[in-house]
C-alpha atoms as a PDB file:
ATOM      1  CA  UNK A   1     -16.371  55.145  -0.364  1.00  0.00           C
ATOM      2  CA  UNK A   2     -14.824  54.231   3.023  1.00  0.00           C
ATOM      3  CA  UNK A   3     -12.678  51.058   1.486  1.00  0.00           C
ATOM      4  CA  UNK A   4     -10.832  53.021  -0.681  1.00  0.00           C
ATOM      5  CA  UNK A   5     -10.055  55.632   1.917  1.00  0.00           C
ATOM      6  CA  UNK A   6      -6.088  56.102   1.429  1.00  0.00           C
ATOM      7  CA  UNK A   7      -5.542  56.327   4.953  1.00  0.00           C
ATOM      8  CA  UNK A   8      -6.975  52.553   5.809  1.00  0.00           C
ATOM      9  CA  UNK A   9      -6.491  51.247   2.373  1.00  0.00           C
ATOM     10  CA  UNK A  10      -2.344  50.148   3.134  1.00  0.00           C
ATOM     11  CA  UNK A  11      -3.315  48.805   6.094  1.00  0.00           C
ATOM     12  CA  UNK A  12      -6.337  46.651   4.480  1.00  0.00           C
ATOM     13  CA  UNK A  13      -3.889  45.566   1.887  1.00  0.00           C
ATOM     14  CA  UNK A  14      -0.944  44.442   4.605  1.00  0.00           C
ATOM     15  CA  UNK A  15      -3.694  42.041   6.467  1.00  0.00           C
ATOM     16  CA  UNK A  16      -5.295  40.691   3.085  1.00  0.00           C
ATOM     17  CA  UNK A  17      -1.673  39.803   2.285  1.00  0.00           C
ATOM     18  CA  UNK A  18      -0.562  38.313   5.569  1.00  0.00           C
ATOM     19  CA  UNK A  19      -4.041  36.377   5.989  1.00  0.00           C
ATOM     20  CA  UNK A  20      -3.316  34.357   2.595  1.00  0.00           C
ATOM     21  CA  UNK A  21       0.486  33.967   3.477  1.00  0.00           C
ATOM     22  CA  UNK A  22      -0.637  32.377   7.265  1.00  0.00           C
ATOM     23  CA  UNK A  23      -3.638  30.669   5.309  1.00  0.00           C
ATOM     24  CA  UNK A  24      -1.116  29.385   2.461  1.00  0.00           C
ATOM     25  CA  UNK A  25       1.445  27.824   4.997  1.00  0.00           C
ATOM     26  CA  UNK A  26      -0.707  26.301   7.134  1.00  0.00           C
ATOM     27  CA  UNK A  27      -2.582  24.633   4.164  1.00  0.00           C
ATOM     28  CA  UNK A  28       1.295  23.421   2.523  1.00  0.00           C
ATOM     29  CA  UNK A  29       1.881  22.556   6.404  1.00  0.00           C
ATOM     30  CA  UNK A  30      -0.787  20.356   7.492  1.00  0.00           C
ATOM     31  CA  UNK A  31      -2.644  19.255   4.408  1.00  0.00           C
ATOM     32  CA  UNK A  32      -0.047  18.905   1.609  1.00  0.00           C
ATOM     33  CA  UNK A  33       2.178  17.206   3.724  1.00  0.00           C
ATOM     34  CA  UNK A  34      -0.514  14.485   4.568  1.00  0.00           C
ATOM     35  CA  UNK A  35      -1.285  14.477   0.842  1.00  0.00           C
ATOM     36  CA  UNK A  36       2.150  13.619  -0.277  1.00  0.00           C
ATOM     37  CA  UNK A  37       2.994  10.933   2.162  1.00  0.00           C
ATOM     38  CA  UNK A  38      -0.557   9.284   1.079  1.00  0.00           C
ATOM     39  CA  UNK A  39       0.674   9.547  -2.628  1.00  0.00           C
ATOM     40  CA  UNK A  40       4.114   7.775  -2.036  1.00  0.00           C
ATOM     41  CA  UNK A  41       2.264   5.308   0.043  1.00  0.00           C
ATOM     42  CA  UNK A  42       0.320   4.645  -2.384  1.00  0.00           C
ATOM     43  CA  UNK A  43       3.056   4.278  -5.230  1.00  0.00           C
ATOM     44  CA  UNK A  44       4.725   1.529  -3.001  1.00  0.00           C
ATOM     45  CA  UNK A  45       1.619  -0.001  -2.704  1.00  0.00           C
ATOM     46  CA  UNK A  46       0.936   0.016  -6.797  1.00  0.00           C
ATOM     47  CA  UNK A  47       5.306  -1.106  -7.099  1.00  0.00           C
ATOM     48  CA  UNK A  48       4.575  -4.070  -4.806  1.00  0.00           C
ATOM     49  CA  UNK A  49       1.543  -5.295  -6.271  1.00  0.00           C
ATOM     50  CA  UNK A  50       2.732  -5.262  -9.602  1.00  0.00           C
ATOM     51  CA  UNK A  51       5.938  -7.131  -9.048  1.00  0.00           C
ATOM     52  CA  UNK A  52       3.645  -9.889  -7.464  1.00  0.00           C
ATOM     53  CA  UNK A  53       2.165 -10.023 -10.425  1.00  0.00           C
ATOM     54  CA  UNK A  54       4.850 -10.293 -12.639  1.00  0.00           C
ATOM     55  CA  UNK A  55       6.003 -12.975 -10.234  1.00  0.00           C
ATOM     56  CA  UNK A  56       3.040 -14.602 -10.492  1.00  0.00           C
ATOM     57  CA  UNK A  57       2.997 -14.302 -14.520  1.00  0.00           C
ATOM     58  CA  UNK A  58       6.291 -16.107 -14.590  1.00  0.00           C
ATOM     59  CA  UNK A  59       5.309 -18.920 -12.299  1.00  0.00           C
ATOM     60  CA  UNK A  60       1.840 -19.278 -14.683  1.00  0.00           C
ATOM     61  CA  UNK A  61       4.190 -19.208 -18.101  1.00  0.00           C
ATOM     62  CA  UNK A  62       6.252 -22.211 -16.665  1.00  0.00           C
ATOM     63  CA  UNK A  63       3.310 -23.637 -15.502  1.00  0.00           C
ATOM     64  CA  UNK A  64       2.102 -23.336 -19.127  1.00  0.00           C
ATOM     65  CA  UNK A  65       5.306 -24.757 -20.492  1.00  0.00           C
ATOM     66  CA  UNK A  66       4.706 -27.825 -18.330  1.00  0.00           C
ATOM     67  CA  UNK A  67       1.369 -28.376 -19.031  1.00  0.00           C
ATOM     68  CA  UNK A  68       2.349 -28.148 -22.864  1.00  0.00           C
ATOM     69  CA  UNK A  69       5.139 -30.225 -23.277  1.00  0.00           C
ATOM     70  CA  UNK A  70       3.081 -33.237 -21.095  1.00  0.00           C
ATOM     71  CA  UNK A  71       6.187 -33.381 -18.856  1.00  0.00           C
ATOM     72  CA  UNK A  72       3.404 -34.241 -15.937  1.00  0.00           C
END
């Protein structure tokens, strides 16, 4: 069988090799590099929202305490 011919068969196995290293650093390059900054994005995103809640559930606690006590 011609693929496992010894003579071609290094050769075969140095391009399979250096395909999936160029294929592997252009993927970590331009796609993983997107993905990450859309992840930390995102965490800011989720760190700001929820400390406007919790802002929000303070402000609606005294509210509550007002509203309780018939200060108003």
């Amino acid at each position: 069988m011609p693929q496992f011919d010894s003579y071609s068969f290094s050769g075969q196995v140095l391009w399979i090799l250096l395909g999936y290293l160029f294929f592997f650093l252009f993927i970590l390059k331009c796609y993983l590099s997107h993905f990450s900054e859309m992840l930390k994005f995102r965490q800011k995103l989720i760190n700001v929202y929820s400390s406007t809640n919790s802002i929000v559930k303070n402000e609606n606690n005294s509210l509550d305490f007002f509203f309780s006590n018939k200060i108003f």
